[in-house]
N, C-alpha and C. Protein backbone atom coordinates (compact mmCIF):
# COMPACT_ATOMS: atom_id res chain seq x y z
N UNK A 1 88.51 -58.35 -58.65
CA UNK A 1 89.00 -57.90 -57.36
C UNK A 1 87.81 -57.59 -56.44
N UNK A 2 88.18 -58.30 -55.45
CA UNK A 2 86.66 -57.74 -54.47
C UNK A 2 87.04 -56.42 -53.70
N UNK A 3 85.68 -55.89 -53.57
CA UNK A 3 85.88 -54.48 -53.04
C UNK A 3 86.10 -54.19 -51.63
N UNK A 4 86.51 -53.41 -50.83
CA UNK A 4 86.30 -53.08 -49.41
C UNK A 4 84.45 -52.99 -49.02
N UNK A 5 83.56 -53.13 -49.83
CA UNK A 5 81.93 -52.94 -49.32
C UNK A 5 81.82 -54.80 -49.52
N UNK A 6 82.37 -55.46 -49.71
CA UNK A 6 81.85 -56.59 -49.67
C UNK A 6 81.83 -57.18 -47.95
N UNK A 7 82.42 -56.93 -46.93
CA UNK A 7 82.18 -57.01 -45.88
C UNK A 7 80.86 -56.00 -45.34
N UNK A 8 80.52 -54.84 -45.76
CA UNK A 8 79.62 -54.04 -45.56
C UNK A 8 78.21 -54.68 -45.85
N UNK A 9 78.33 -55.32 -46.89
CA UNK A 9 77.05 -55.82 -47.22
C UNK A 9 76.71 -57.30 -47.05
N UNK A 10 77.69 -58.19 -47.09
CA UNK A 10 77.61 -59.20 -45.83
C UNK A 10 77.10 -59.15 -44.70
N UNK A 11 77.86 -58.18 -44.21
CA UNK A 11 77.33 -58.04 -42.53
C UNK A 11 75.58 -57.18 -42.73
N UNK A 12 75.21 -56.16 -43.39
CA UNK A 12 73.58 -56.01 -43.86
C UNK A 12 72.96 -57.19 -43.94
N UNK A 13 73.60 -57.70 -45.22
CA UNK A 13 72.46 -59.19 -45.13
C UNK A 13 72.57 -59.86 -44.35
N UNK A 14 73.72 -60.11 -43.41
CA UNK A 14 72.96 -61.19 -42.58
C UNK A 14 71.99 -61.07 -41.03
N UNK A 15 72.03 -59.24 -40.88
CA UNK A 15 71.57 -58.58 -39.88
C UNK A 15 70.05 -58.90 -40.65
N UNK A 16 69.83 -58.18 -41.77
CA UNK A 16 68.60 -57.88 -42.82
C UNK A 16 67.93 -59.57 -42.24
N UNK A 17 68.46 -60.81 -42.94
CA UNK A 17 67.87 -61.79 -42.76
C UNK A 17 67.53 -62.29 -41.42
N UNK A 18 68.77 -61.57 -40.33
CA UNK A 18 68.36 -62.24 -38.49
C UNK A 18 66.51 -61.64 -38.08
N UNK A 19 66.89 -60.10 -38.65
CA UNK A 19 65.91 -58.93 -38.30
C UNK A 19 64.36 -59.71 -39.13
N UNK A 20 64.64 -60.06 -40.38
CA UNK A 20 63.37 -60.51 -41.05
C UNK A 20 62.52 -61.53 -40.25
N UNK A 21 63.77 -62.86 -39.65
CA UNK A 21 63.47 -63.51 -38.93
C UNK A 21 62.57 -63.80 -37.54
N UNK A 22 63.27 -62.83 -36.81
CA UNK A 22 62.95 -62.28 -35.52
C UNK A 22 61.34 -61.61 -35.90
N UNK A 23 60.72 -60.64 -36.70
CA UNK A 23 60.01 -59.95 -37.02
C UNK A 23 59.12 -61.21 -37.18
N UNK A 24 59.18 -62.07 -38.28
CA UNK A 24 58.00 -62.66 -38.46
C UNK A 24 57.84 -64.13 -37.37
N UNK A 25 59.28 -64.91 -36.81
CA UNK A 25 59.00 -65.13 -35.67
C UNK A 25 57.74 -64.62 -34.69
N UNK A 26 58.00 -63.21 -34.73
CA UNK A 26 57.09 -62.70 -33.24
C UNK A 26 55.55 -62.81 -33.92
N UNK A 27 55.74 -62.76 -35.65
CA UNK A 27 54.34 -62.38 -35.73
C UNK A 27 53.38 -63.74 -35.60
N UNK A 28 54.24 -64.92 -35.77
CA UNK A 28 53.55 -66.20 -35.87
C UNK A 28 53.11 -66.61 -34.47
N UNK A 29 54.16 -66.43 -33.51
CA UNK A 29 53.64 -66.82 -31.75
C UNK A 29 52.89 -65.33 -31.55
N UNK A 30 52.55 -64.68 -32.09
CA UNK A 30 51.29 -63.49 -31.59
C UNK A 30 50.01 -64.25 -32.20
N UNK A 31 49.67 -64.65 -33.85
CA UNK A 31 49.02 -65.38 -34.48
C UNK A 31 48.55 -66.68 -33.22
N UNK A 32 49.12 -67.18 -33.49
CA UNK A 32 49.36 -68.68 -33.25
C UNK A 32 48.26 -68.48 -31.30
N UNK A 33 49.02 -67.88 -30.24
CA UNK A 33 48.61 -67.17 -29.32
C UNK A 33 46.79 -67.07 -29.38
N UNK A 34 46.69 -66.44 -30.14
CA UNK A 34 45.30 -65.62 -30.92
C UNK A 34 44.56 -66.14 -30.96
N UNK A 35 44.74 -66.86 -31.95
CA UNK A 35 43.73 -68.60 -32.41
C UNK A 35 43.79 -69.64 -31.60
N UNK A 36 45.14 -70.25 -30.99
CA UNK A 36 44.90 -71.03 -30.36
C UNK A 36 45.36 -71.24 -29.01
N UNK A 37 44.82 -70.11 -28.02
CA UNK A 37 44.87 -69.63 -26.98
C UNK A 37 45.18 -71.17 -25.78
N UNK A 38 44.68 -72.24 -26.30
CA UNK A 38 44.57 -73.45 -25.19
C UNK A 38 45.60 -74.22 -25.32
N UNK A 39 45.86 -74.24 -26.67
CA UNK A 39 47.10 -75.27 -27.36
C UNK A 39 48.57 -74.86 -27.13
N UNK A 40 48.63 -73.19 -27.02
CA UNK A 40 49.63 -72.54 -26.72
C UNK A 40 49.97 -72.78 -25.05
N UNK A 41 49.16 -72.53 -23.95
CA UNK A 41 49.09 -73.08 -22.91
C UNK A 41 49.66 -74.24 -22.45
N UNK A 42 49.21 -74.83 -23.63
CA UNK A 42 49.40 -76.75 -23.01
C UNK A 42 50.75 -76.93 -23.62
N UNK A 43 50.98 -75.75 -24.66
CA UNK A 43 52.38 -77.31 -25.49
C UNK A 43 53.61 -75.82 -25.63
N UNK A 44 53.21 -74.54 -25.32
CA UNK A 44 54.50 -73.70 -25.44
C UNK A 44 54.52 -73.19 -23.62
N UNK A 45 56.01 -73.75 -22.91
CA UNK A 45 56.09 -72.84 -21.47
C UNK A 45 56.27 -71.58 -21.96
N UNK A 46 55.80 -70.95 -20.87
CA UNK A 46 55.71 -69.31 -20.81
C UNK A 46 55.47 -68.82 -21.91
N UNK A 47 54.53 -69.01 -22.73
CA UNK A 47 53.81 -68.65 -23.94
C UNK A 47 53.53 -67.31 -23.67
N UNK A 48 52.35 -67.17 -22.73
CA UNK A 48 52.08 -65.70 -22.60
C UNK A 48 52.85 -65.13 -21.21
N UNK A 49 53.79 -65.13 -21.12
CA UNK A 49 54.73 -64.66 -20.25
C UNK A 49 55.72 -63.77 -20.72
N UNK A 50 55.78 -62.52 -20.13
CA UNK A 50 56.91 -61.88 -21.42
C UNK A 50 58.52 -62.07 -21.07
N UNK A 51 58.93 -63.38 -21.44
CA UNK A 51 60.00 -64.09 -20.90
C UNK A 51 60.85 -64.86 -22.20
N UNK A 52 61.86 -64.76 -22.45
CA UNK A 52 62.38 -65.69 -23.34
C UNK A 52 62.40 -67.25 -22.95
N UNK A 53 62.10 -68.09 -23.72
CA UNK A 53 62.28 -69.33 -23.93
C UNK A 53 62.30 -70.44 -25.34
N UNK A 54 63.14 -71.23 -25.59
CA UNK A 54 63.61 -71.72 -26.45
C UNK A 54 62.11 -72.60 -27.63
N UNK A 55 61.51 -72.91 -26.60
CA UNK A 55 60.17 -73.22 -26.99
C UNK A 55 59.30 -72.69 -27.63
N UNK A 56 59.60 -71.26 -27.72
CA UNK A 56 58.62 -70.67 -28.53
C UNK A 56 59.25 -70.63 -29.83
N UNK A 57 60.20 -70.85 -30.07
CA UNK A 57 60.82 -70.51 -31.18
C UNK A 57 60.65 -72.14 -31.65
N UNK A 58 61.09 -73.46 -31.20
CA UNK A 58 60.96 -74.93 -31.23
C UNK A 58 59.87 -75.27 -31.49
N UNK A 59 59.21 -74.83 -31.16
CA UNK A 59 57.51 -75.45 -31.39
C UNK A 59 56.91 -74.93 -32.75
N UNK A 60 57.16 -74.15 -33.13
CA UNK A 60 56.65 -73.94 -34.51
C UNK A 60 57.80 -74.83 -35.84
N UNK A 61 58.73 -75.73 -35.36
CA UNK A 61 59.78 -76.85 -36.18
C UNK A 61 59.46 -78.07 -35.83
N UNK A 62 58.79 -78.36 -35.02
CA UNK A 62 58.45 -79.64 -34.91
C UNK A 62 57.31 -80.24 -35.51
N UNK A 63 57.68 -81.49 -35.81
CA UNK A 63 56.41 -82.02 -36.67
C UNK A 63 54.90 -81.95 -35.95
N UNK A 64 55.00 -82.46 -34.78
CA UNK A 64 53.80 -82.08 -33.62
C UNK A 64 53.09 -81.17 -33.99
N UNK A 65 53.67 -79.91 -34.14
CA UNK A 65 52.51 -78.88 -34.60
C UNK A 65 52.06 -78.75 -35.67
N UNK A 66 52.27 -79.36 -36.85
CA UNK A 66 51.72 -79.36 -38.39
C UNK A 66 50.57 -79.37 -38.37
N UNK A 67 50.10 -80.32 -37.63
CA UNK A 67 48.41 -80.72 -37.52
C UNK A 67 47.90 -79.33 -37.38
N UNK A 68 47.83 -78.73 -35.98
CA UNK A 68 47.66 -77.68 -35.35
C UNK A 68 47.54 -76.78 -36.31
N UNK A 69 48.84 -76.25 -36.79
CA UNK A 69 49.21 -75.21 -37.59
C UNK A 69 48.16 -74.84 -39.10
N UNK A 70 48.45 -76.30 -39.61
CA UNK A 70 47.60 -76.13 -40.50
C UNK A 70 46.14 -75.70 -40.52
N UNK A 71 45.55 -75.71 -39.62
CA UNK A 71 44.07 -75.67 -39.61
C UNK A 71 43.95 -73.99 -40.06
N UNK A 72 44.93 -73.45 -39.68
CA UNK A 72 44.79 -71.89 -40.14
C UNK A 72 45.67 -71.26 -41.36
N UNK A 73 45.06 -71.49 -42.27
CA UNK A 73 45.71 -71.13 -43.33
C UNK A 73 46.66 -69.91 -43.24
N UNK A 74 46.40 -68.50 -42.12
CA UNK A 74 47.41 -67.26 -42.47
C UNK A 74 48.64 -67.77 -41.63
N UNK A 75 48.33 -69.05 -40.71
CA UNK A 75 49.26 -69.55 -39.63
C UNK A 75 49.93 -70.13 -40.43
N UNK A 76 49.70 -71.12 -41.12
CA UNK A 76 50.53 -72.03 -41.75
C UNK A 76 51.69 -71.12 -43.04
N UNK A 77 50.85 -69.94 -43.47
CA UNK A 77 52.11 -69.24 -44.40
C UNK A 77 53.06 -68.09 -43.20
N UNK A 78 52.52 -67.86 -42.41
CA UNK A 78 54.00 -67.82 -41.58
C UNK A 78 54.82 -68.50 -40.94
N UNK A 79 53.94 -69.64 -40.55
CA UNK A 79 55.21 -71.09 -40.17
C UNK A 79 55.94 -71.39 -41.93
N UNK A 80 55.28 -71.01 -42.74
CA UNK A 80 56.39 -71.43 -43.81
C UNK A 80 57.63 -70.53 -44.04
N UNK A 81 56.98 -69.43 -44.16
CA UNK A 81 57.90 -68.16 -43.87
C UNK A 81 58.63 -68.20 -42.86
N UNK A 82 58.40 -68.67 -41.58
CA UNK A 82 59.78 -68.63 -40.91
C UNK A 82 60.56 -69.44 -41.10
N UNK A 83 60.13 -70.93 -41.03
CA UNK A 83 61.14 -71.80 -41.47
C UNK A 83 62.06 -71.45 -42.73
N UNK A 84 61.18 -71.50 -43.88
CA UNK A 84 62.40 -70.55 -44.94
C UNK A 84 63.82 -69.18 -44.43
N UNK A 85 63.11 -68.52 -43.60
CA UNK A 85 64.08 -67.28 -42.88
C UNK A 85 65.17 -67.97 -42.48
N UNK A 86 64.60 -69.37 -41.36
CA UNK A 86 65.25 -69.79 -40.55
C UNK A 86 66.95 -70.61 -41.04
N UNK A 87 66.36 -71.24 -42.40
CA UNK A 87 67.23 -71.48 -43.41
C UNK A 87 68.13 -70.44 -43.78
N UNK A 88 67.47 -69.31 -44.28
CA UNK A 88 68.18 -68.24 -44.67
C UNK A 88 69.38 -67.80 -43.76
N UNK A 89 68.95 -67.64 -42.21
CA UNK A 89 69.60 -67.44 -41.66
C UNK A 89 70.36 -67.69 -41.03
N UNK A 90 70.84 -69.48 -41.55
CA UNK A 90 72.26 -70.31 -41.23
C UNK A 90 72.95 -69.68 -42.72
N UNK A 91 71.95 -70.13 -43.52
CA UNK A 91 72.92 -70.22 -45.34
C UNK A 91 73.54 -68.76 -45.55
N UNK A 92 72.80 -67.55 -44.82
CA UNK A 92 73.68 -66.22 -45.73
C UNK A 92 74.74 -66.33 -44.95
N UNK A 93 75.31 -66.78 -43.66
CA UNK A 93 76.44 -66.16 -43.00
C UNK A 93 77.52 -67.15 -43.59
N UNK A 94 76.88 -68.46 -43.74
CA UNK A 94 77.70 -69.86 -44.10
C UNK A 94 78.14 -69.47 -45.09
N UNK A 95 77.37 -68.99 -46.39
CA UNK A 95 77.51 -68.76 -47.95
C UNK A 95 78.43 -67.47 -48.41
N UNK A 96 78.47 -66.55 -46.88
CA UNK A 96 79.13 -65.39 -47.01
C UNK A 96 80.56 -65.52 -46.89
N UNK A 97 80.87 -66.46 -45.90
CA UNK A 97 81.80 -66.94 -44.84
C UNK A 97 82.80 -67.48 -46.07
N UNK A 98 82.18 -68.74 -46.76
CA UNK A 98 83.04 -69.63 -47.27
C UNK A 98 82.75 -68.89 -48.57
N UNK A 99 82.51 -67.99 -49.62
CA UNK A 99 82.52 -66.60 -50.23
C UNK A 99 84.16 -66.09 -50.18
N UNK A 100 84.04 -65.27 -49.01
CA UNK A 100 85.00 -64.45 -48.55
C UNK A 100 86.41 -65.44 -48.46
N UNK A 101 86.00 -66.41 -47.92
CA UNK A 101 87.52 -67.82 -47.58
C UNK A 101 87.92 -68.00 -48.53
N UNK A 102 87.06 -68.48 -50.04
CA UNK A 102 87.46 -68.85 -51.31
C UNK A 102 87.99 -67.82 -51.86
N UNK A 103 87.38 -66.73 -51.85
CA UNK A 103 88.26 -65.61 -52.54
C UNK A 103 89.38 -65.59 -52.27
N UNK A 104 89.86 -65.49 -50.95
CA UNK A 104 90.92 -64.99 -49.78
C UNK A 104 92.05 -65.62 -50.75
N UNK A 105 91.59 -67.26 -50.63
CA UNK A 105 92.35 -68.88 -50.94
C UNK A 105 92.73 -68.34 -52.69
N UNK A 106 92.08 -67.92 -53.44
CA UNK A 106 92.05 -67.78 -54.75
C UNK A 106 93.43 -66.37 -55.26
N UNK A 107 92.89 -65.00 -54.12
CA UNK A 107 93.66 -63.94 -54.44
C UNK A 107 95.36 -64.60 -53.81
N UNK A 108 95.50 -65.11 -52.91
CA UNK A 108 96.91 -65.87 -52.59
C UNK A 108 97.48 -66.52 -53.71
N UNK A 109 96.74 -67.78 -54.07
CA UNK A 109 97.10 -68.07 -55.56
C UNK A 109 97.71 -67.90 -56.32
N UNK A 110 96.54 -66.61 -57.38
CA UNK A 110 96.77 -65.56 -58.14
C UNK A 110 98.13 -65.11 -57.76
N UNK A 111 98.11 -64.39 -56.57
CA UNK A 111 99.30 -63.64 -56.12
C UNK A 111 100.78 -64.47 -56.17
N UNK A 112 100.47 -65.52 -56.11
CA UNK A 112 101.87 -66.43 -56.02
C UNK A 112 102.36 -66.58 -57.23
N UNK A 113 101.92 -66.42 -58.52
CA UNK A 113 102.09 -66.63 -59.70
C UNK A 113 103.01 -65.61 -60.14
């Protein structure tokens, strides 16, 4: 039987994984910024602008920047780290979602018997 905290802790993890995200997001375009003050200029708009844009978040997924990225080894393990998050943070809500559906689908079932 699932409990009434299984929505409680769904909704944690998938805040936990947005929040992890967001966090090391900022720390890679602060990095990234740092080191490569010219490249950020040329290939992220409003890089150093304190402005949202989709690009800052895009540019560290595209193959384009691998080259780049790599040259700095602490850069390249937070572009890995986010991309992993970034995963994380389609799969826990997806994995939670269809979780909770199957159960739902399963306790009906059960119950019809």
């Amino acid at each position: 039987m699932m409990t009434d905290i299984y929505p409680v802790v769904l909704v944690v993890s998938i805040l936990g994984t947005w929040l992890a995200w967001a966090v090391q997001q900022g720390r890679l375009l602060s990095a990234f910024k740092r080191e490569f003050p010219d490249v950020a200029r040329e290939r992220i708009p409003c890089a150093f602008e304190y402005m949202r844009h989709p690009e800052k978040v895009l540019f560290f997924h595209r193959k384009s920047s691998v080259e780049v990225l790599r040259r700095d080894p602490a850069i390249w393990k937070l572009r890995q780290q986010v991309r992993w998050l970034t995963l994380m943070a389609v799969l826990v809500p997806l994995g939670g979602g269809l979780f909770g559906f199957a159960y739902a689908v399963y306790a009906v079932y059960v119950g019809q018997r």
